[in-house]
C-alpha atoms as a PDB file:
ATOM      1  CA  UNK A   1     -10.787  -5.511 -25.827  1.00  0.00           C
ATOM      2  CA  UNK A   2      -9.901  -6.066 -22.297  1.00  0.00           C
ATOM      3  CA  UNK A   3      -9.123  -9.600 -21.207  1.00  0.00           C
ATOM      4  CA  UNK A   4      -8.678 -10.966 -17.439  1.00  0.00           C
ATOM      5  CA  UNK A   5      -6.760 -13.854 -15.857  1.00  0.00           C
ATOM      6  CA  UNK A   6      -7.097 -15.053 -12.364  1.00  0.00           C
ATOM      7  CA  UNK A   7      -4.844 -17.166 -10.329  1.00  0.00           C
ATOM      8  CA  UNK A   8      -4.003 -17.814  -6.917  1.00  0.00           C
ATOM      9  CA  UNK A   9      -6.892 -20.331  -6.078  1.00  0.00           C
ATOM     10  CA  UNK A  10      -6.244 -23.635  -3.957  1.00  0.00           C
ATOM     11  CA  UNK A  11      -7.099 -25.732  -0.938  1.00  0.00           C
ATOM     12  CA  UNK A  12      -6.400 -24.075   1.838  1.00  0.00           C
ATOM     13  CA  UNK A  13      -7.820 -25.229   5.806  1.00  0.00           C
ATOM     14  CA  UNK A  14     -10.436 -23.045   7.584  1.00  0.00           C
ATOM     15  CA  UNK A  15      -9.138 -19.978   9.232  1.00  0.00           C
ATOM     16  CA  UNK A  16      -6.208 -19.898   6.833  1.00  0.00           C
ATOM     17  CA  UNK A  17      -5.605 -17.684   4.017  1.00  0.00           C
ATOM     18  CA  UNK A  18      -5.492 -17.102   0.226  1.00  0.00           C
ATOM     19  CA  UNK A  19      -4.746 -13.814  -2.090  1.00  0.00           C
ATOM     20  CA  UNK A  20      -6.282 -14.254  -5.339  1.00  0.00           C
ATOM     21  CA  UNK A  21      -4.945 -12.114  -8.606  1.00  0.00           C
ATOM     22  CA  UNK A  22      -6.432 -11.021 -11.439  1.00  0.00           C
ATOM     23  CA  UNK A  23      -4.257  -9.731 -14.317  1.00  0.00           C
ATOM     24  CA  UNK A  24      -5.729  -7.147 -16.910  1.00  0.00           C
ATOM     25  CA  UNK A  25      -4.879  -6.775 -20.284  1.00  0.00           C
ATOM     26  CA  UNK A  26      -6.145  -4.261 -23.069  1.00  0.00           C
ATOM     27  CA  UNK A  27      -7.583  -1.453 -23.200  1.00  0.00           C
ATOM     28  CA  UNK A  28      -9.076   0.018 -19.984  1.00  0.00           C
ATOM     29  CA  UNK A  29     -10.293   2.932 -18.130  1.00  0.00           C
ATOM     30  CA  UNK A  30      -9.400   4.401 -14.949  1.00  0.00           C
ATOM     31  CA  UNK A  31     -13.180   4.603 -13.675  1.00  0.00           C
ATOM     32  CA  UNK A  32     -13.320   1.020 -14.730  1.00  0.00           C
ATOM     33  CA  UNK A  33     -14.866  -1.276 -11.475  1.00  0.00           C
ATOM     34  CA  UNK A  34     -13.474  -4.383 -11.423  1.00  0.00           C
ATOM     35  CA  UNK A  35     -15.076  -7.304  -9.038  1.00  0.00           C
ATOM     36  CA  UNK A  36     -14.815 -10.508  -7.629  1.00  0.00           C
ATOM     37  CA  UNK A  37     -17.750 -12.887  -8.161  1.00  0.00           C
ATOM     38  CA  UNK A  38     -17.837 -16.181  -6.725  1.00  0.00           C
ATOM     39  CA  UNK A  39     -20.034 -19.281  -8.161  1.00  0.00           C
ATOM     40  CA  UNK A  40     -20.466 -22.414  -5.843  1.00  0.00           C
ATOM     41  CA  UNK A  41     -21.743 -25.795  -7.641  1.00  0.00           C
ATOM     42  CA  UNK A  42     -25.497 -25.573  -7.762  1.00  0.00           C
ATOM     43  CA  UNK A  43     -25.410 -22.095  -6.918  1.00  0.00           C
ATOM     44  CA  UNK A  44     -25.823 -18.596  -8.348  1.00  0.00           C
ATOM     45  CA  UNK A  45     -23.090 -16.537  -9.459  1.00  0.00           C
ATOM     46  CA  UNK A  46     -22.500 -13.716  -6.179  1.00  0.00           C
ATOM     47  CA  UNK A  47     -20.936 -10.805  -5.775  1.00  0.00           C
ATOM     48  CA  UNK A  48     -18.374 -10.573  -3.697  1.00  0.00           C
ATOM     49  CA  UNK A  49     -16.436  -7.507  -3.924  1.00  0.00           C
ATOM     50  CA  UNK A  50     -15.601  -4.069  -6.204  1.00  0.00           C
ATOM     51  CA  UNK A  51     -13.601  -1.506  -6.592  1.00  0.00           C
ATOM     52  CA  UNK A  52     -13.294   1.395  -9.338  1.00  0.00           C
ATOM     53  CA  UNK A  53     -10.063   0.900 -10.869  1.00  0.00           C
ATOM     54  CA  UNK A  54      -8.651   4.407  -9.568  1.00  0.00           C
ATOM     55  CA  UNK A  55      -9.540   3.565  -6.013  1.00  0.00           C
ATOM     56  CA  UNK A  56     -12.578   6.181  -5.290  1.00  0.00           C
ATOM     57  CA  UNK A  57     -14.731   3.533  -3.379  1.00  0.00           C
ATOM     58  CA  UNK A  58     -15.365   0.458  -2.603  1.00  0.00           C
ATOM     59  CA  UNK A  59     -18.551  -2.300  -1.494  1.00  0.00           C
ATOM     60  CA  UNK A  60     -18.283  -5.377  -0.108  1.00  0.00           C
ATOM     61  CA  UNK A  61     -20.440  -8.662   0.296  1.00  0.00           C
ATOM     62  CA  UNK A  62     -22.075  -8.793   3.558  1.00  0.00           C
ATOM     63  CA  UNK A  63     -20.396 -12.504   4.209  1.00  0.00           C
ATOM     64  CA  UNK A  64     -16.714 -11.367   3.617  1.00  0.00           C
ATOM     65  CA  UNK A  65     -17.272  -8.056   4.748  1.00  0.00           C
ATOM     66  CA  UNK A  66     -14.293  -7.485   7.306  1.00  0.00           C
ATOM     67  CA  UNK A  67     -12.798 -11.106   6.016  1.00  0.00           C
ATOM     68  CA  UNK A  68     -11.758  -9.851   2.569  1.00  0.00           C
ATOM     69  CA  UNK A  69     -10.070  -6.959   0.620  1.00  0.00           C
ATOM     70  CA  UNK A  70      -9.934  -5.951  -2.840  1.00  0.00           C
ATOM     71  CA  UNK A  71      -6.924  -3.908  -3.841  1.00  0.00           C
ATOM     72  CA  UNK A  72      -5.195  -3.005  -7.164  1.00  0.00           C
ATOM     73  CA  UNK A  73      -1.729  -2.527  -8.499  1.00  0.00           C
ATOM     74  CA  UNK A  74      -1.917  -0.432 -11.205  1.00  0.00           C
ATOM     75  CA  UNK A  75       1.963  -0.563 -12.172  1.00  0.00           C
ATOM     76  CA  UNK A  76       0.865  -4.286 -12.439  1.00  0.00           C
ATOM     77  CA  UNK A  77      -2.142  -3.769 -14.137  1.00  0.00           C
ATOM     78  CA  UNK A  78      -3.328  -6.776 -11.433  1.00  0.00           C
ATOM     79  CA  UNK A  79      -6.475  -7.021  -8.877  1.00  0.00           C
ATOM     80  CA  UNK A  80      -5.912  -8.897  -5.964  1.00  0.00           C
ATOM     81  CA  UNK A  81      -8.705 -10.281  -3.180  1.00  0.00           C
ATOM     82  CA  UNK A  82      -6.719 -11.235  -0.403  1.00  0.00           C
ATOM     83  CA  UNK A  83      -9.078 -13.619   1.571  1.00  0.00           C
ATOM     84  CA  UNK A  84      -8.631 -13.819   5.271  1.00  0.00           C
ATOM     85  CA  UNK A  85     -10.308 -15.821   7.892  1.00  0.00           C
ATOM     86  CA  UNK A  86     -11.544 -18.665   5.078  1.00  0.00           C
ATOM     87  CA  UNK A  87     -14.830 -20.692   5.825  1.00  0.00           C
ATOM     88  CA  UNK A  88     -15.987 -23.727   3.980  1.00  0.00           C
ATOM     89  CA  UNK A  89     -18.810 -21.793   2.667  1.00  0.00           C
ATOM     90  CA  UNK A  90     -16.118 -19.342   1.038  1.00  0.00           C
ATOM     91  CA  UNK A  91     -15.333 -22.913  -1.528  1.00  0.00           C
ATOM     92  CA  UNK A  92     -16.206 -21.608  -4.647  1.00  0.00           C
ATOM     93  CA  UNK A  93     -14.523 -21.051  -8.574  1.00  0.00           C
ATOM     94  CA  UNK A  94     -13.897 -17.143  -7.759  1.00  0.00           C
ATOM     95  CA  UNK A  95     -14.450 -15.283 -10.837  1.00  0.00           C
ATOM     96  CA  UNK A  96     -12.869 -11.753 -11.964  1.00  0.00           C
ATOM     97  CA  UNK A  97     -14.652  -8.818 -13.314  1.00  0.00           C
ATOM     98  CA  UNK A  98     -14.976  -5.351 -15.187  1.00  0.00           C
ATOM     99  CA  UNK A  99     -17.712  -3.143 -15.826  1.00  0.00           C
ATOM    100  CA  UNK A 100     -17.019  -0.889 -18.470  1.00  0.00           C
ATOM    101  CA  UNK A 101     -19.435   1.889 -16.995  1.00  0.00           C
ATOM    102  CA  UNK A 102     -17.653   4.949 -15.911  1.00  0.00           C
ATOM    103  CA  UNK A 103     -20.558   6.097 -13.976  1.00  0.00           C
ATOM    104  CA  UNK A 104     -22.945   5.239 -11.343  1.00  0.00           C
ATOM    105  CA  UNK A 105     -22.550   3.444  -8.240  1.00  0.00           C
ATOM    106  CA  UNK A 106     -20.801  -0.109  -8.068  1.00  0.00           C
ATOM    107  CA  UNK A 107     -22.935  -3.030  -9.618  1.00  0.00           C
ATOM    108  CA  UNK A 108     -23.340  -6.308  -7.342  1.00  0.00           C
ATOM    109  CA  UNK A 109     -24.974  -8.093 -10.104  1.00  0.00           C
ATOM    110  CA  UNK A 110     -23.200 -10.258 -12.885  1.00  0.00           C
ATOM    111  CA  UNK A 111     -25.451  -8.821 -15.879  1.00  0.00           C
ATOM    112  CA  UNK A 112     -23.824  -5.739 -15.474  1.00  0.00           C
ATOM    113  CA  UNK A 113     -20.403  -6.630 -16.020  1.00  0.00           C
ATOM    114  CA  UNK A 114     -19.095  -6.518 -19.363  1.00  0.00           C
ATOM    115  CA  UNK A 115     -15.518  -8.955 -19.102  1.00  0.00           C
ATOM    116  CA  UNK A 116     -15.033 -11.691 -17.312  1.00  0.00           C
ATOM    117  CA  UNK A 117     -11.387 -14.173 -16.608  1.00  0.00           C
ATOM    118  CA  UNK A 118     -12.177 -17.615 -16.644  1.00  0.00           C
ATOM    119  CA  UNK A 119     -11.964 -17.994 -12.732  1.00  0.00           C
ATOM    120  CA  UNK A 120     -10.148 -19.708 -10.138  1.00  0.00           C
ATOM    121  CA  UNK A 121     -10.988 -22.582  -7.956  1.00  0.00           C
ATOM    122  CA  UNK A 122     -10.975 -22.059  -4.021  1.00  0.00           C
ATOM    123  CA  UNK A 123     -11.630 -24.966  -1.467  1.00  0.00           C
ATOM    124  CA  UNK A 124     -11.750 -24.334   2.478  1.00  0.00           C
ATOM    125  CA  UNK A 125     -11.560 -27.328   4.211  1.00  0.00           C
ATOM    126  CA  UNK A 126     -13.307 -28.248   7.796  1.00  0.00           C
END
């Protein structure tokens, strides 16, 4: 029904930069909030960042809070998290995300999202 594809992962040096995309396809809604998970090895699957697909608000991970942005192009059907300021903590496979609820405040946990791209691998050196 509705199927994601990031890209834009790499190596990249502390302090530097990356903006990762995630292109939708299918059917979607508006209200839709899509997220950016991140998954480090031996680690859990965390949040990282959300938006509702028509822009009405936003929430943020505490550790890239002021570091990251999620944004959307919706003539592009495409998410983007452009990630700023990169720490070698930040190495993860980043993972994009929609939750199919149209109501109800954004969900920071993985259970409640219903599609999921395949993710992208990001490595911060030191």
């Amino acid at each position: 029904q509705v199927q994601l594809v990031e890209s834009g992962g790499g190596l990249v040096q502390a302090g530097g930069s990356l903006r990762l995309s995630c292109a939708a396809s299918g059917r979607t809604f508006s209200s839709y909030v899509m997220g950016w998970f991140r998954q480090a090895p031996g680690k859990e699957r965390e949040f990282v960042a959300a938006k509702r697909w028509n822009g009405g608000s936003t929430k943020y991970a505490d550790s890239v809070k002021g570091r990251f942005t999620i944004s959307r192009d919706s003539a592009k059907n495409t998410v983007y998290l452009q990630m700023n300021s990169l720490k070698p903590e930040d190495t993860a496979v980043y993972y994009c995300a929609a939750d199919s609820k149209l109501f109800g405040l954004i969900a920071t946990t993985a259970v409640a999202y219903d599609y999921w791209g395949q993710g992208t691998q990001v490595t911060v050196s030191s």
